[in-house]
Protein backbone atom coordinates (compact mmCIF):
# COMPACT_ATOMS: atom_id res chain seq x y z
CA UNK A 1 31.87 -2.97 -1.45
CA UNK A 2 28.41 -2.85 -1.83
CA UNK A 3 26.39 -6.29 -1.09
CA UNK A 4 24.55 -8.45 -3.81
CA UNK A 5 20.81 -7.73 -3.83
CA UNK A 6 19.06 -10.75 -2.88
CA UNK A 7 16.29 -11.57 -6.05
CA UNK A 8 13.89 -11.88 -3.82
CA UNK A 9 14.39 -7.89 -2.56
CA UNK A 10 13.92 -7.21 -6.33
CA UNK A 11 11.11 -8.65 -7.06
CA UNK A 12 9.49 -7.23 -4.08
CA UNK A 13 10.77 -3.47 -5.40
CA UNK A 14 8.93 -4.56 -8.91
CA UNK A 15 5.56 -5.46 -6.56
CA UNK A 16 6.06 -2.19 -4.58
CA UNK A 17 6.32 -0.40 -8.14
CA UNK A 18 3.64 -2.25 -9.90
CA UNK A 19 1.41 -1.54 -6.47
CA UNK A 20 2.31 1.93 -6.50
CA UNK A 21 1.49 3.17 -10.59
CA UNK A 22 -1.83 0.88 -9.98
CA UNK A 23 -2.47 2.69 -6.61
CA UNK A 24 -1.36 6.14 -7.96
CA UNK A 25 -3.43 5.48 -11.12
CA UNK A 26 -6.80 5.04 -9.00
CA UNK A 27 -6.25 7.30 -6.65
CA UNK A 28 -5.91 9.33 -9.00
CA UNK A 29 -9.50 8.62 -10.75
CA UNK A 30 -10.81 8.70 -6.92
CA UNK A 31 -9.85 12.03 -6.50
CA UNK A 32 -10.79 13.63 -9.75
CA UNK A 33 -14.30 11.48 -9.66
CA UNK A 34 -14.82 12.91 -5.48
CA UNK A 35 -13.85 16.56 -6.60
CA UNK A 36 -16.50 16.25 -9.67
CA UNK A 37 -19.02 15.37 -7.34
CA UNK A 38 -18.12 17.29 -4.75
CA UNK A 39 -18.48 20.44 -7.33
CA UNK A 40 -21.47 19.07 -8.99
CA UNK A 41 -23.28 18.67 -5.06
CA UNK A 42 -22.04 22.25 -4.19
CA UNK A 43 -23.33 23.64 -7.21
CA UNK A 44 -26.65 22.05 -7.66
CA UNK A 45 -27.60 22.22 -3.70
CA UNK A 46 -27.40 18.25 -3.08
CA UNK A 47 -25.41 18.08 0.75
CA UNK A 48 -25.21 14.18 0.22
CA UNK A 49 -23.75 14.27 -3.03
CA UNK A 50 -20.94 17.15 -1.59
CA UNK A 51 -20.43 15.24 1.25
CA UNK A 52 -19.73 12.05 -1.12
CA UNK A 53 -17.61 14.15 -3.39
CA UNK A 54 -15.41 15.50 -0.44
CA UNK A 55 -15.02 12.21 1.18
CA UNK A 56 -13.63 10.59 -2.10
CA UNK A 57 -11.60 13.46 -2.65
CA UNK A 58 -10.00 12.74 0.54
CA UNK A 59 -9.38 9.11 -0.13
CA UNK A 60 -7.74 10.30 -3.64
CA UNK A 61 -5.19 12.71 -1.71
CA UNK A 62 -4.65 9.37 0.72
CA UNK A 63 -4.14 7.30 -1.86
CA UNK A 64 -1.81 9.29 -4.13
CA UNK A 65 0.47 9.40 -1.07
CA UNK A 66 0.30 5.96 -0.39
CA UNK A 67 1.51 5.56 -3.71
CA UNK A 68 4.17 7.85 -3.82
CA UNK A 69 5.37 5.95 -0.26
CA UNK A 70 5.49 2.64 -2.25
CA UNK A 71 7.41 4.09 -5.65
CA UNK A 72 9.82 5.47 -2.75
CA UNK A 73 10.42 2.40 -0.84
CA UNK A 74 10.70 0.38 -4.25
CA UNK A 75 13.48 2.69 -5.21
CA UNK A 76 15.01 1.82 -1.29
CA UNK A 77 14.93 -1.80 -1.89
CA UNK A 78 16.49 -1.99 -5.28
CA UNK A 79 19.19 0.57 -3.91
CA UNK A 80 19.67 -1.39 -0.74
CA UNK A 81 18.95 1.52 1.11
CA UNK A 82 18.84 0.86 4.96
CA UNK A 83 15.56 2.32 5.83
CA UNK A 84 13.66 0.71 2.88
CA UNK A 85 13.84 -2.19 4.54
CA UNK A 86 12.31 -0.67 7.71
CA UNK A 87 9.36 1.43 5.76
CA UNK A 88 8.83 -2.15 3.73
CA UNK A 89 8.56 -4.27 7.26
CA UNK A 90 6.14 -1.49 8.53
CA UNK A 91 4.25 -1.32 5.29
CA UNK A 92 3.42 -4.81 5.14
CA UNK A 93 2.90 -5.12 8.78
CA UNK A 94 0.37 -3.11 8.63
CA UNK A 95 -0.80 -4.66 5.90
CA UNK A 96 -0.93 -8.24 7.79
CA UNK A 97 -2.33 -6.08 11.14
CA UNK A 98 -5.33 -4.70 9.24
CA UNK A 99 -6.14 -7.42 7.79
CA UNK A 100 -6.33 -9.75 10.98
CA UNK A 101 -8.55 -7.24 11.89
CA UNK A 102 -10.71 -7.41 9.35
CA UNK A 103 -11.37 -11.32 10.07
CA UNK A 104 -13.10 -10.19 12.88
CA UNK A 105 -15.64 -8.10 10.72
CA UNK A 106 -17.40 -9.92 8.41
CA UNK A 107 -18.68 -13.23 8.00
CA UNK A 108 -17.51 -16.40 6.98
CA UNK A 109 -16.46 -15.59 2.63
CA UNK A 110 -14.77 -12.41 4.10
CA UNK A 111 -12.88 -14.34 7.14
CA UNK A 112 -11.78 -16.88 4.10
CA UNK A 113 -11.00 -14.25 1.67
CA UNK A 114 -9.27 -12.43 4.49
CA UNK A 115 -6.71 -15.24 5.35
CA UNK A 116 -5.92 -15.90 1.40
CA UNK A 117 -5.32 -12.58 1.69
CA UNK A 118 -2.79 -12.74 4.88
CA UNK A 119 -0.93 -15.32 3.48
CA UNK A 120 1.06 -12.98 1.02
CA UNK A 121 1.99 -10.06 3.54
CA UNK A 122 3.09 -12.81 6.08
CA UNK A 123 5.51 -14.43 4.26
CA UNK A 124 6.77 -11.07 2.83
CA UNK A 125 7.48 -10.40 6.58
CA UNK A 126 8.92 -13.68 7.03
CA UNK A 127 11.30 -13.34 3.94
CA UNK A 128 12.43 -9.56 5.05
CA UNK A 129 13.34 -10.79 8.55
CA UNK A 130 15.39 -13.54 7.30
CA UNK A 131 18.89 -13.01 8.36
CA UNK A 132 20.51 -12.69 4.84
CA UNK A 133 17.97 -10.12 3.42
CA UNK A 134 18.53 -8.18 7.02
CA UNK A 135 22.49 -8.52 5.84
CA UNK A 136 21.71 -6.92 2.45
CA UNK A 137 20.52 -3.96 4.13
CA UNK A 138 23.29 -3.69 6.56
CA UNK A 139 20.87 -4.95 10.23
């Protein structure tokens, strides 16, 4: 017998999904803009603008893989797949981790900004440790 999904599980598989095409989208753009330049700097002689180029390119290749990890857990959560809910806990932990962090690096708009911006990822921990979402994935 396979347990109800909770609606709050699938609603965070449509976030993970709508996060991942948007991600996969500009990562996308990121990388074909960094290889461009990269080309363009290679070809005409310009370090800086190489350098740019293969810097950008990198973040592309990060951030199409990044992606693809979200479209995958997505699919976990709205299969109720046991170690969705484990890659979704770490995902947003490090979510709410990096940003605490970057409270301490900017001044006060970003440290405001910065806790608006906690306030999501927190409670998406809180709701995944609740005990009946933890039942749902069989923890």
């Amino acid at each position: 017998m396979t347990p109800n999904r909770p609606t709050g599980v699938t609603l965070l598989a449509i976030a993970f999904i709508i996060l991942g095409l948007l991600s996969l989208f500009w990562s996308l753009l990121v990388f074909g803009f960094g290889a461009a330049t990269g080309l363009v700097g290679t070809i005409f002689g310009d370090d800086v603008m190489a350098t740019v180029g293969g810097a950008q390119t990198i973040h592309g290749i990060v951030g199409v893989v990044s992606a693809v990890l979200d479209l995958i857990i997505a699919y976990g959560l709205l299969a109720l797949k046991r170690w969705a809910w484990l890659l979704a806990l770490i995902g947003v932990g490090v979510t709410v981790v990096s940003g605490v962090l970057g409270l301490f690096s900017g001044g006060f708009v970003a440290v405001c900004c910065g806790i608006i911006g906690l306030i999501i990822p927190a409670g998406i921990v809180y709701y995944l440790l609740q005990p009946e979402v933890r039942r749902a994935f069989g923890r």
